[in-house]
PDB file of N, CA and C in Angstrom:
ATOM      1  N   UNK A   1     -11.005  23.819 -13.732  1.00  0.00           N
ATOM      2  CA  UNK A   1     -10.778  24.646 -12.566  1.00  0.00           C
ATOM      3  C   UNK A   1      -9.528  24.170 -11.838  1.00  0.00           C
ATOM      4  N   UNK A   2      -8.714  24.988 -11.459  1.00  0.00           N
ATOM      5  CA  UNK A   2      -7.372  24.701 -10.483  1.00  0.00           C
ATOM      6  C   UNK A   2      -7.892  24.182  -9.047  1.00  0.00           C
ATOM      7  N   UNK A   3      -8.667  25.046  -8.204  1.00  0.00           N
ATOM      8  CA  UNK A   3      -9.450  24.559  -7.588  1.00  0.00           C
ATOM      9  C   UNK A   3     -10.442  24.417  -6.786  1.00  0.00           C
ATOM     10  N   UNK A   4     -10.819  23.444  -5.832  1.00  0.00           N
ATOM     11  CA  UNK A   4     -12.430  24.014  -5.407  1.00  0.00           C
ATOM     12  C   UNK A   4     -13.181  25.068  -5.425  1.00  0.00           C
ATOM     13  N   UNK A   5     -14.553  25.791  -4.930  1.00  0.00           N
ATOM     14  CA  UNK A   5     -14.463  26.995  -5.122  1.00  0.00           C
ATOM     15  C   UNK A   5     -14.489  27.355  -3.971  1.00  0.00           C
ATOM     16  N   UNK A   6     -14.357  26.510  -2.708  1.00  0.00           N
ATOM     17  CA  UNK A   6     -14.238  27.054  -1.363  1.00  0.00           C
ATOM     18  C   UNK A   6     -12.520  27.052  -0.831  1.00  0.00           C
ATOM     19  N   UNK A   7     -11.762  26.664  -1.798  1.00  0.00           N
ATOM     20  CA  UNK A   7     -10.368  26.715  -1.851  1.00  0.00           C
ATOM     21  C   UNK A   7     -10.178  27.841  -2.654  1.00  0.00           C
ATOM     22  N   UNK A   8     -10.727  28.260  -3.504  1.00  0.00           N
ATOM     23  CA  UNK A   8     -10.300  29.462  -4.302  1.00  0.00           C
ATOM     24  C   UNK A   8     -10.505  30.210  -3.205  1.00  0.00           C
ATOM     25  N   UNK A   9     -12.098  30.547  -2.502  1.00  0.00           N
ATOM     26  CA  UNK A   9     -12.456  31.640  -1.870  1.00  0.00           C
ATOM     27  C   UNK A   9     -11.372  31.850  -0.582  1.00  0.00           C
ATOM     28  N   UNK A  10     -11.063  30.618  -0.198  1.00  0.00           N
ATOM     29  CA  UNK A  10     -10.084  30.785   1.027  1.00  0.00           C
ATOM     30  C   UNK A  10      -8.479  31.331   0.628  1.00  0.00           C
ATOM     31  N   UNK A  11      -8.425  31.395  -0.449  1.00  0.00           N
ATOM     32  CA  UNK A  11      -7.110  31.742  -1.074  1.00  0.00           C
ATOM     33  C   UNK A  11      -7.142  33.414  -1.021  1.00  0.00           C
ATOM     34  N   UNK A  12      -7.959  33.494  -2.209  1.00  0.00           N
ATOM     35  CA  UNK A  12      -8.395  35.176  -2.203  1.00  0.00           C
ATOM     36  C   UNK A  12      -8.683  35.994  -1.128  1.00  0.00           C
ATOM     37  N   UNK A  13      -9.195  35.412   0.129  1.00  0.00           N
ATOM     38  CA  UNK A  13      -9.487  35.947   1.264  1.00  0.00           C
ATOM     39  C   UNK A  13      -7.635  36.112   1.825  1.00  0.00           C
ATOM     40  N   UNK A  14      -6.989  34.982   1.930  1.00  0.00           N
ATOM     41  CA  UNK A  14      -5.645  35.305   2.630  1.00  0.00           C
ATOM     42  C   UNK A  14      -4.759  36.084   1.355  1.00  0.00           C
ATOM     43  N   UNK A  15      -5.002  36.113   0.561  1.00  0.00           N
ATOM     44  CA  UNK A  15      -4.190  37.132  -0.399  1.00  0.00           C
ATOM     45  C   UNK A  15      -4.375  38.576   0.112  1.00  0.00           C
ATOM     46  N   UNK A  16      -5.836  38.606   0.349  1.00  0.00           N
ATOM     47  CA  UNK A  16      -6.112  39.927   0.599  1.00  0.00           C
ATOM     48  C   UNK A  16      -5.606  40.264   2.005  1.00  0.00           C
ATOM     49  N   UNK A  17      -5.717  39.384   2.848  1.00  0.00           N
ATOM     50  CA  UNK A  17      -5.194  40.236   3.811  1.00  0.00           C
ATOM     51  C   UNK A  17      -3.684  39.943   3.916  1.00  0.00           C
ATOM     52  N   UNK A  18      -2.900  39.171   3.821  1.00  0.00           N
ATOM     53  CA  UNK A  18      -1.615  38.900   3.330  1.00  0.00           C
ATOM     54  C   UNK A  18      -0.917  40.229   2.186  1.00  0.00           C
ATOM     55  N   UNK A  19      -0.976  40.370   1.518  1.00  0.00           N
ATOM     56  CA  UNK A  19      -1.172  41.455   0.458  1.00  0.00           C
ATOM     57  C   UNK A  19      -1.254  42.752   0.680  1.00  0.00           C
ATOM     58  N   UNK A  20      -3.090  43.276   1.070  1.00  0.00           N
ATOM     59  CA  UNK A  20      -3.430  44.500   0.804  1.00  0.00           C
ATOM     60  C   UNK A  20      -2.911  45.026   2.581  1.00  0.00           C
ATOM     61  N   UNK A  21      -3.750  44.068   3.281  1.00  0.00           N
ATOM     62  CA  UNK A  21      -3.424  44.459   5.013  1.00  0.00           C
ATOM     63  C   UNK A  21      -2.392  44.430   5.776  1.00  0.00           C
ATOM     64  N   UNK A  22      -1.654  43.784   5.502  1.00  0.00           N
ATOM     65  CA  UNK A  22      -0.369  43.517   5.649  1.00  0.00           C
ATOM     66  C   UNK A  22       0.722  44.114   5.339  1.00  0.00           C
ATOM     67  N   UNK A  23       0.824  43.906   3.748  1.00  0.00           N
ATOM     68  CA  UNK A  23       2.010  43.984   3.398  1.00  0.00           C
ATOM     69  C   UNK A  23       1.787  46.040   2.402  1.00  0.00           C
ATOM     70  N   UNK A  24       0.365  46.415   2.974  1.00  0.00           N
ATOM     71  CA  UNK A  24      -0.085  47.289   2.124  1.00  0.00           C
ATOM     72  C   UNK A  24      -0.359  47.796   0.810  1.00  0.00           C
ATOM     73  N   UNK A  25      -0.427  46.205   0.206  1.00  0.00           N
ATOM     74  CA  UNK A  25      -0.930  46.790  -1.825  1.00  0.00           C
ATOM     75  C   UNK A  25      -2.030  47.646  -1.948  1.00  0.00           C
ATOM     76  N   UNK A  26      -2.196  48.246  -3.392  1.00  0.00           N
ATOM     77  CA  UNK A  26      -3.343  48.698  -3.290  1.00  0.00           C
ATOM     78  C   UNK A  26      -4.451  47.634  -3.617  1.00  0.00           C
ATOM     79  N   UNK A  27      -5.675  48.300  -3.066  1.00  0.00           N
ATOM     80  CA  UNK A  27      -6.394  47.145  -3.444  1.00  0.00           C
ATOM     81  C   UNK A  27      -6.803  46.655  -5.272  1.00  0.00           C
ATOM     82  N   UNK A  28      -6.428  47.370  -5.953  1.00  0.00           N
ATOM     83  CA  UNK A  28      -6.132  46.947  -7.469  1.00  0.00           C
ATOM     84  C   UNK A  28      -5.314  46.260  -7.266  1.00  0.00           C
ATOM     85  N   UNK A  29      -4.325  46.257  -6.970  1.00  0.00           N
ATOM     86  CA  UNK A  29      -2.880  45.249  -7.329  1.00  0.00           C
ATOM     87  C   UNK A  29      -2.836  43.954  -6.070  1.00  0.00           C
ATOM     88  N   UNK A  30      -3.549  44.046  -5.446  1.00  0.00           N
ATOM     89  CA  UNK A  30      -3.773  42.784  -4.774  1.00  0.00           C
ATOM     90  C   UNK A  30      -4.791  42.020  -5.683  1.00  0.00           C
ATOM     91  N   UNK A  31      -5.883  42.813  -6.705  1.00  0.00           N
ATOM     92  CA  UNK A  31      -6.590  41.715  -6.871  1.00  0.00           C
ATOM     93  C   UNK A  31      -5.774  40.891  -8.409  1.00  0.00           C
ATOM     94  N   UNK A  32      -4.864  41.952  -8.757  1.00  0.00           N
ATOM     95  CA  UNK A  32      -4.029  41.629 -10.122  1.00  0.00           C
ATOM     96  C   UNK A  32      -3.498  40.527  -9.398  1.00  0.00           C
ATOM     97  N   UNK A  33      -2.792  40.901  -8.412  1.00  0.00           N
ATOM     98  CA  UNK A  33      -1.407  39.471  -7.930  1.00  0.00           C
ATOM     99  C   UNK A  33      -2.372  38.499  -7.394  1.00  0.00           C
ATOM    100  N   UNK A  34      -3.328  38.497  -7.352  1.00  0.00           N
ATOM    101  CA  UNK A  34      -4.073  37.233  -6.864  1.00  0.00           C
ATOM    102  C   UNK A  34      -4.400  36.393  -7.695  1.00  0.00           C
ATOM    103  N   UNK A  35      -4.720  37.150  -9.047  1.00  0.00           N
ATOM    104  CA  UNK A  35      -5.157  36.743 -10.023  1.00  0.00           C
ATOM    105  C   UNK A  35      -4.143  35.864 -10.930  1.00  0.00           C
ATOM    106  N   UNK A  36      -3.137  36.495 -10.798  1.00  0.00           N
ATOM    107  CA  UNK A  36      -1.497  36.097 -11.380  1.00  0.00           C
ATOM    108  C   UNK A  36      -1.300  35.204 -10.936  1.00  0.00           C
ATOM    109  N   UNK A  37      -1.384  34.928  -9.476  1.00  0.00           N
ATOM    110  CA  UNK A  37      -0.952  33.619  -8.616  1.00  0.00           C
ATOM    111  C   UNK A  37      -1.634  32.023  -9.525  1.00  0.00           C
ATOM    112  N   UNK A  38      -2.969  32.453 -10.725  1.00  0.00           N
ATOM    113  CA  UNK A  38      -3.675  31.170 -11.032  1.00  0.00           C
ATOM    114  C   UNK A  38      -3.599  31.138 -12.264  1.00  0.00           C
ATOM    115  N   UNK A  39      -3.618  32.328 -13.173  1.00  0.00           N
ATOM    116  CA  UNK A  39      -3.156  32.529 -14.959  1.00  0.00           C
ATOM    117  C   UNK A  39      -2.626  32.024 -14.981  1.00  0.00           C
ATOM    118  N   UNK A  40      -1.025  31.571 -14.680  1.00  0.00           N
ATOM    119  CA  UNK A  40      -0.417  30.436 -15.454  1.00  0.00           C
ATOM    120  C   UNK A  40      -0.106  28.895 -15.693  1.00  0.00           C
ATOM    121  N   UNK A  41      -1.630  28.849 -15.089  1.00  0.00           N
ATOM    122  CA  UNK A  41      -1.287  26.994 -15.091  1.00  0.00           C
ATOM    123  C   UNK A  41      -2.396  26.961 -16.853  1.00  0.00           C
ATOM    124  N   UNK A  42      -2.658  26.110 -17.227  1.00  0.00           N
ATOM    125  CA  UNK A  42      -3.732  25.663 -18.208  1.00  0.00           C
ATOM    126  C   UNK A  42      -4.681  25.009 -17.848  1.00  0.00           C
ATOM    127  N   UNK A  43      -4.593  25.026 -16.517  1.00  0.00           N
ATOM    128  CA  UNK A  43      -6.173  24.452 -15.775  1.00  0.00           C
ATOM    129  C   UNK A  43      -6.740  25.550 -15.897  1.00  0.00           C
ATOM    130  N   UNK A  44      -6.642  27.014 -15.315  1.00  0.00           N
ATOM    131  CA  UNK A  44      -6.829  28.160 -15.336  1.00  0.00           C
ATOM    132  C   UNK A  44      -8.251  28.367 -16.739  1.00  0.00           C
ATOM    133  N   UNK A  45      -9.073  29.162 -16.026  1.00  0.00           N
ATOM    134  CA  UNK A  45     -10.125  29.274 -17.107  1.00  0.00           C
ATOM    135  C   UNK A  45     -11.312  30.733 -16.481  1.00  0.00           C
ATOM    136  N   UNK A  46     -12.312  30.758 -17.311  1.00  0.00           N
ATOM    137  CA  UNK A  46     -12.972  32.095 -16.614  1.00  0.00           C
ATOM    138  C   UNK A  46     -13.718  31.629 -15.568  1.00  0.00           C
ATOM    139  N   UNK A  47     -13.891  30.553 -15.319  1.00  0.00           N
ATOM    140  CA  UNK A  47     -14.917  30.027 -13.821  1.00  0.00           C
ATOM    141  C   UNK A  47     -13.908  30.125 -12.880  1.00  0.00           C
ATOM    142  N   UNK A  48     -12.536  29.916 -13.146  1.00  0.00           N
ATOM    143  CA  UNK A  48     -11.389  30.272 -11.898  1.00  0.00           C
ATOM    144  C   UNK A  48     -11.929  31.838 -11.608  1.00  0.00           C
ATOM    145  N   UNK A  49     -11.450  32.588 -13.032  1.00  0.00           N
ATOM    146  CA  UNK A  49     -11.727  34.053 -13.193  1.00  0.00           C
ATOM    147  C   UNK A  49     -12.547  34.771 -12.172  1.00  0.00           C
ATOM    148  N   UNK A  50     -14.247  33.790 -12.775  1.00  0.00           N
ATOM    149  CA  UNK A  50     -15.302  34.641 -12.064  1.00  0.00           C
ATOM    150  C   UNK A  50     -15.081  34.093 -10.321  1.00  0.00           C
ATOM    151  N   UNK A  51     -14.862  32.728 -10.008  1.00  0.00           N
ATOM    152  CA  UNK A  51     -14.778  33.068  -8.766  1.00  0.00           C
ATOM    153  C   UNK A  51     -13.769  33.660  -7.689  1.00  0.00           C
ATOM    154  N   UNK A  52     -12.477  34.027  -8.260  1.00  0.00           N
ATOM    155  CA  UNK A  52     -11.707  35.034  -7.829  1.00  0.00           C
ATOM    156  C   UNK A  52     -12.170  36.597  -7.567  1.00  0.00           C
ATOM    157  N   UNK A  53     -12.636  37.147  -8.435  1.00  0.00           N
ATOM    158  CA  UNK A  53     -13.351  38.356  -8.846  1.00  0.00           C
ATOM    159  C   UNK A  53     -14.503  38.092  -7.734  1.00  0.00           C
ATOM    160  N   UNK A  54     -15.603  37.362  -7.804  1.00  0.00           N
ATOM    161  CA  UNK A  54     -16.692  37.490  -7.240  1.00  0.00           C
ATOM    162  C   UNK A  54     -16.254  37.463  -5.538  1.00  0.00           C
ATOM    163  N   UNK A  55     -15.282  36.581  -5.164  1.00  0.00           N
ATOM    164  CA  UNK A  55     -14.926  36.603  -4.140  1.00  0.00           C
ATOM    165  C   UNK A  55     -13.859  37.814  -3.133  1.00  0.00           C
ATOM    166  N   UNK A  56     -12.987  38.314  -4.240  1.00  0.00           N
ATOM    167  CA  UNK A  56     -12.470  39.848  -3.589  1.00  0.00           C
ATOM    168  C   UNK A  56     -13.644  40.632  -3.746  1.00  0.00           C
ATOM    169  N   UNK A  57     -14.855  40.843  -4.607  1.00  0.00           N
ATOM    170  CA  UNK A  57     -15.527  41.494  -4.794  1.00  0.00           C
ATOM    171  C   UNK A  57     -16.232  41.885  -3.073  1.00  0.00           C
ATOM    172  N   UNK A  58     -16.842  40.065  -2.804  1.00  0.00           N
ATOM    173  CA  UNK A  58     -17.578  40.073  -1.502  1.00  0.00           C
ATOM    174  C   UNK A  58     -16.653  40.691  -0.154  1.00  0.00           C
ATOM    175  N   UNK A  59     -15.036  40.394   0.249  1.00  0.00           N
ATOM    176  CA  UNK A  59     -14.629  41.338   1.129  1.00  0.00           C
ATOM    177  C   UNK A  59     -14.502  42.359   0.669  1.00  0.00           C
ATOM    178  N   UNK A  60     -14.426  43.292   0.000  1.00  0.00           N
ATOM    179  CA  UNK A  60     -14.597  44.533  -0.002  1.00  0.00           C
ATOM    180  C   UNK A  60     -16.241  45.025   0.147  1.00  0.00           C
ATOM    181  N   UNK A  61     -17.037  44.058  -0.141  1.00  0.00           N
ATOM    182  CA  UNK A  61     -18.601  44.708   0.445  1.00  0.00           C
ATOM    183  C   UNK A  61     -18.430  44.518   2.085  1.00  0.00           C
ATOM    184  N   UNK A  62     -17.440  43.542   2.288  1.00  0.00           N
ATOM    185  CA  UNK A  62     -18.030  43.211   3.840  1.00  0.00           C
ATOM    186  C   UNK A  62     -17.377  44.493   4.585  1.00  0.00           C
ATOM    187  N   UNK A  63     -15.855  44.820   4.123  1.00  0.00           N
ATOM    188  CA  UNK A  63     -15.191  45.786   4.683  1.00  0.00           C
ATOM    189  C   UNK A  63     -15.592  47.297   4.039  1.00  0.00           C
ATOM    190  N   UNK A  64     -16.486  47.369   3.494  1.00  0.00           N
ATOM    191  CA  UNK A  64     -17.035  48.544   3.006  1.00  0.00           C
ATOM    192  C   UNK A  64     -16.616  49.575   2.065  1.00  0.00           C
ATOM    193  N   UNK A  65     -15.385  49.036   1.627  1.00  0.00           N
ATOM    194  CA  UNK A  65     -14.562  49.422   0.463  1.00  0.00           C
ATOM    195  C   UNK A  65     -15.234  49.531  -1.237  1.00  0.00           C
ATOM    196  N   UNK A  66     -14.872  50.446  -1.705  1.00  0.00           N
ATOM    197  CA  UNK A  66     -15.195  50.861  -2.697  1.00  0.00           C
ATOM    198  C   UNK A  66     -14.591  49.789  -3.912  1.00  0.00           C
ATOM    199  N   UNK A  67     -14.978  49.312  -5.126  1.00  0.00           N
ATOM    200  CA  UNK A  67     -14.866  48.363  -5.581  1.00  0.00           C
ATOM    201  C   UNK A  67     -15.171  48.554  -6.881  1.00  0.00           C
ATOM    202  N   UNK A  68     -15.720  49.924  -7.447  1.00  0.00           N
ATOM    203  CA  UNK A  68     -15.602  50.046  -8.788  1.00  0.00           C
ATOM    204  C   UNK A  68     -15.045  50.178  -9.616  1.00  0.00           C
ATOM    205  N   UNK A  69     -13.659  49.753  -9.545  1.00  0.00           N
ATOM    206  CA  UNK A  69     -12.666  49.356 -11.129  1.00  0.00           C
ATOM    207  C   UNK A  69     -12.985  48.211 -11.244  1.00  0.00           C
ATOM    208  N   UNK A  70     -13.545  47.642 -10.854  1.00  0.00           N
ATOM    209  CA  UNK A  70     -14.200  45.875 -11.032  1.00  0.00           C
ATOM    210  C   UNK A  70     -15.332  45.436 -11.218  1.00  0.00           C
ATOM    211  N   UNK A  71     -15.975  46.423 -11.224  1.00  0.00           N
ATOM    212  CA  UNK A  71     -17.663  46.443 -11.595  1.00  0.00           C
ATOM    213  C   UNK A  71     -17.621  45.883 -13.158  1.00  0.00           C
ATOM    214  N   UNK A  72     -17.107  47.095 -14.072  1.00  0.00           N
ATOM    215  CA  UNK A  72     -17.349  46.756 -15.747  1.00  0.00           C
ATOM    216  C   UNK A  72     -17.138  44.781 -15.132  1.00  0.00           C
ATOM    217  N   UNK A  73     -15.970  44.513 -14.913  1.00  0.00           N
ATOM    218  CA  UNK A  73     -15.496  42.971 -15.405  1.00  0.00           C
ATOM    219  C   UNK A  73     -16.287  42.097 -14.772  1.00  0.00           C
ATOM    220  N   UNK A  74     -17.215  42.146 -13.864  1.00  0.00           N
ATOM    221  CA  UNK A  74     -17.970  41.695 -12.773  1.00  0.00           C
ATOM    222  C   UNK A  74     -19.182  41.337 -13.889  1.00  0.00           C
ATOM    223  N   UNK A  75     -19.567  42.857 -14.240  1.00  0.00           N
ATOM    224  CA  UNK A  75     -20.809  42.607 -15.313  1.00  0.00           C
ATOM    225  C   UNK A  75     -20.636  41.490 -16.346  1.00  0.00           C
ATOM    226  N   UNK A  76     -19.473  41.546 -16.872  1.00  0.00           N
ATOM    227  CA  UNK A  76     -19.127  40.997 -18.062  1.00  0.00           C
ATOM    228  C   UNK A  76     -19.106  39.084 -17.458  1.00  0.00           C
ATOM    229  N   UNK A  77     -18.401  39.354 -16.515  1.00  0.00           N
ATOM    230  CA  UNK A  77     -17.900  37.742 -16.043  1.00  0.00           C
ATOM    231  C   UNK A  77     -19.752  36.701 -15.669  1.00  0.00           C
ATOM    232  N   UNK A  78     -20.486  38.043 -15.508  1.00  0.00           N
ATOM    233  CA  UNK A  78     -21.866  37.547 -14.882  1.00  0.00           C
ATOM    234  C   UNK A  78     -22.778  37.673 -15.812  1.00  0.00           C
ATOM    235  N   UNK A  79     -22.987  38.288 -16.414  1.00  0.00           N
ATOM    236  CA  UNK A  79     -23.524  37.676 -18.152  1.00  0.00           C
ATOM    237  C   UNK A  79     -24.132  36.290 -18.123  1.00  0.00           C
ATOM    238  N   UNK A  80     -25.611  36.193 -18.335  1.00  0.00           N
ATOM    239  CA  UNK A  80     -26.787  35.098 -18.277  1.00  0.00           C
ATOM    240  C   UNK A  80     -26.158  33.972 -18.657  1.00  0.00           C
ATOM    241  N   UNK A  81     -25.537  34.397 -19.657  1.00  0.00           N
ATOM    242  CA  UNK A  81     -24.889  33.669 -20.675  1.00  0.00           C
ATOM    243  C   UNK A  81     -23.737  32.463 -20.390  1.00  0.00           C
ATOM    244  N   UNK A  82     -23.499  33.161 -19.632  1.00  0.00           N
ATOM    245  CA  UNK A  82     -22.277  31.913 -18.377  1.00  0.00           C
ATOM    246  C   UNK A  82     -22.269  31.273 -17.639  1.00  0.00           C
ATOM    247  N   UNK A  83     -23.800  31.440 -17.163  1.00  0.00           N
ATOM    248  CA  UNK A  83     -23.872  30.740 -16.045  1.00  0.00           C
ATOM    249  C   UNK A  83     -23.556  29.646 -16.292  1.00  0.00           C
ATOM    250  N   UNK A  84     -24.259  28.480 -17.349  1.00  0.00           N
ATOM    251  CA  UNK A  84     -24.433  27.295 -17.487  1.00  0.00           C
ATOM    252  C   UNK A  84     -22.568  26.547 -17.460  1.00  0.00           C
ATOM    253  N   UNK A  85     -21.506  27.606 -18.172  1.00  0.00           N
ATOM    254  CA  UNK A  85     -20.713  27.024 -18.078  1.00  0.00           C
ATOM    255  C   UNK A  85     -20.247  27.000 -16.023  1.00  0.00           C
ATOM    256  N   UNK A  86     -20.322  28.061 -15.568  1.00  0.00           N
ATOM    257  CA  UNK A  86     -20.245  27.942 -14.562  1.00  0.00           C
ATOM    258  C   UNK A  86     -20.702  26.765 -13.688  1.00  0.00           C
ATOM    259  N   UNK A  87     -22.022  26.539 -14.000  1.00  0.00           N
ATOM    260  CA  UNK A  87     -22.627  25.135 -13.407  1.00  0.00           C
ATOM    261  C   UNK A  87     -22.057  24.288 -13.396  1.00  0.00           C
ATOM    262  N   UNK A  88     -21.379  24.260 -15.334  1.00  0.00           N
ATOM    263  CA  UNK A  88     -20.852  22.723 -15.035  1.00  0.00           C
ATOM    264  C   UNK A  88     -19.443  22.485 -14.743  1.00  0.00           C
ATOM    265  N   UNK A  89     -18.650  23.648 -14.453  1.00  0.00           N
ATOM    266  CA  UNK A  89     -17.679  23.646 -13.968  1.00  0.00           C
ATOM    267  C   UNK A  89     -17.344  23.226 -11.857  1.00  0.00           C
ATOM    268  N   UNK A  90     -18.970  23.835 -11.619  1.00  0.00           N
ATOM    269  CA  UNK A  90     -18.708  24.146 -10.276  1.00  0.00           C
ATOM    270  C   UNK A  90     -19.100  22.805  -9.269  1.00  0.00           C
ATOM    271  N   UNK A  91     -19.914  22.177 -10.295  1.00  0.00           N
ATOM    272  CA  UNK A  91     -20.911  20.729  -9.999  1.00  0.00           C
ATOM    273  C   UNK A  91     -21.792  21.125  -8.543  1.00  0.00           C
ATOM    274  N   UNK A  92     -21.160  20.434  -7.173  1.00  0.00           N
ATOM    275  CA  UNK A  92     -22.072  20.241  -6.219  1.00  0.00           C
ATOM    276  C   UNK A  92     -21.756  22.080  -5.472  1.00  0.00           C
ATOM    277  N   UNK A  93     -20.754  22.526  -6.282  1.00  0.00           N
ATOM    278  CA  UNK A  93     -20.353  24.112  -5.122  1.00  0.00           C
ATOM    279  C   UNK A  93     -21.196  25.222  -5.850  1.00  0.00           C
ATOM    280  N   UNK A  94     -21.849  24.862  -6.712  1.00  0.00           N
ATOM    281  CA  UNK A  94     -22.325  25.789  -7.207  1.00  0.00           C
ATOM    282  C   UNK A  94     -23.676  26.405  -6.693  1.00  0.00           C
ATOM    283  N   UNK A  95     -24.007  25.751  -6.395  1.00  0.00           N
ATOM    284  CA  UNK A  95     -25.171  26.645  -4.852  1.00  0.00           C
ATOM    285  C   UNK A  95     -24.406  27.725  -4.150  1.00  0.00           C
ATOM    286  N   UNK A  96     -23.574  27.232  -3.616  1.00  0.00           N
ATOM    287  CA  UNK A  96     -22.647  28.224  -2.567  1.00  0.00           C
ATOM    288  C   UNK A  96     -21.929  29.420  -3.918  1.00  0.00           C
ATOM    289  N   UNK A  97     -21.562  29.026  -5.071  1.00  0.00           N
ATOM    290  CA  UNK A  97     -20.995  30.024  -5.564  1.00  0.00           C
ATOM    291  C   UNK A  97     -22.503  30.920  -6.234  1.00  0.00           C
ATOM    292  N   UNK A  98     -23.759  30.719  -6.620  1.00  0.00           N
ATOM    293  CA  UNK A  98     -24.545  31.782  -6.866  1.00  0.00           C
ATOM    294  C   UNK A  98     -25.045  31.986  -6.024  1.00  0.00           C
ATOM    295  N   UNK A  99     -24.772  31.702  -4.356  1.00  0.00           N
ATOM    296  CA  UNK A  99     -25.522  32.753  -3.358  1.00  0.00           C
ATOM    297  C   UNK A  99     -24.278  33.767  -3.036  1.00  0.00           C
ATOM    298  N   UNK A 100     -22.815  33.358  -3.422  1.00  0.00           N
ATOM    299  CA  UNK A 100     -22.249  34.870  -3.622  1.00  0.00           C
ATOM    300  C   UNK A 100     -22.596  35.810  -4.618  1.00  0.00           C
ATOM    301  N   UNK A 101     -22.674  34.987  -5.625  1.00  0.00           N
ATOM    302  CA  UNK A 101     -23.292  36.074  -6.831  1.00  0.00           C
ATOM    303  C   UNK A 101     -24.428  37.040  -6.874  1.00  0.00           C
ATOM    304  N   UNK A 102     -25.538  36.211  -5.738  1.00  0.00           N
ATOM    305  CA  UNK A 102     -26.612  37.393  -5.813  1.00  0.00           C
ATOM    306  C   UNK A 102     -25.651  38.335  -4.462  1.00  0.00           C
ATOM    307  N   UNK A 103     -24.929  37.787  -3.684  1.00  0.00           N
ATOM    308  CA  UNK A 103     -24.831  39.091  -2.964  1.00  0.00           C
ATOM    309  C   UNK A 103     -24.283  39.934  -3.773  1.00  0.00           C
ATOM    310  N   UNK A 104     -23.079  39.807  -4.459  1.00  0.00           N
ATOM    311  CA  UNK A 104     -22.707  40.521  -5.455  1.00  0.00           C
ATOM    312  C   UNK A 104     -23.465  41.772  -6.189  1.00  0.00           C
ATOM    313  N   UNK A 105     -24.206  40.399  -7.246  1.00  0.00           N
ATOM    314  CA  UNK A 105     -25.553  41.732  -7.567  1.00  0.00           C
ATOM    315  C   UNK A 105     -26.190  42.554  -6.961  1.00  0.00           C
ATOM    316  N   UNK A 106     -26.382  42.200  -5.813  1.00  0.00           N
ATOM    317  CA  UNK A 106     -27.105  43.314  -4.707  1.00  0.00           C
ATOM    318  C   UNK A 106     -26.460  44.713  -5.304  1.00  0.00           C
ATOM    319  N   UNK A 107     -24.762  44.645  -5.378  1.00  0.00           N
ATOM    320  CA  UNK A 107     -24.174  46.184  -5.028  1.00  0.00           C
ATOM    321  C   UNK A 107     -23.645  46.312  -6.229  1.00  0.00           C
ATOM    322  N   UNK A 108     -23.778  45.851  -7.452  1.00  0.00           N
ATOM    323  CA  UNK A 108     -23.408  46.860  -8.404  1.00  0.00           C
ATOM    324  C   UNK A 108     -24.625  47.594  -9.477  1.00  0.00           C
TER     325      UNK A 108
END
């Protein structure tokens, strides 16, 4: 992981409003350039992935924004199947990162 997951979440949160509120992206291409901002290191991996995603996911539930071009990848990134790597990527944050996830699940 590049880094923490309460440093990721604080990142993605000022992208978005830096970005979409600000500078007016759409909200697709804010979550691309956010995403871009962490693809090119080789720390970079899908637990960066899912908690980028899961985290633009949650402001747009809070701001009530529509969010389904990100659903399919949401499903995919949240797959039973991942969790465990997630765990051991996330160590002691990983409490805090699957109580975003069930909010998550709540709305898709």
């Amino acid at each position: 992981m590049i880094l923490p997951y309460i440093e990721i979440k604080e990142a993605v949160y000022d992208s978005y409003i830096s970005l979409h509120e600000n500078s007016g992206y759409p909200i697709q291409d804010t979550l691309f350039a956010t995403i871009g901002d962490y693809d090119f290191s080789d720390e970079y991996g899908q637990t960066d992935e899912c908690c980028i995603y899961i985290n633009f996911a949650i402001i747009l539930i809070n701001k009530n924004k529509n969010f389904d071009f990100m659903k399919g990848k949401l499903i995919e990134l949240l797959d039973d199947r991942q969790i465990d790597l997630y765990k051991s990527d996330l160590g002691n944050e990983f409490h805090e990162f699957l109580n975003d996830v069930n909010i998550v699940k709540c709305h898709l």
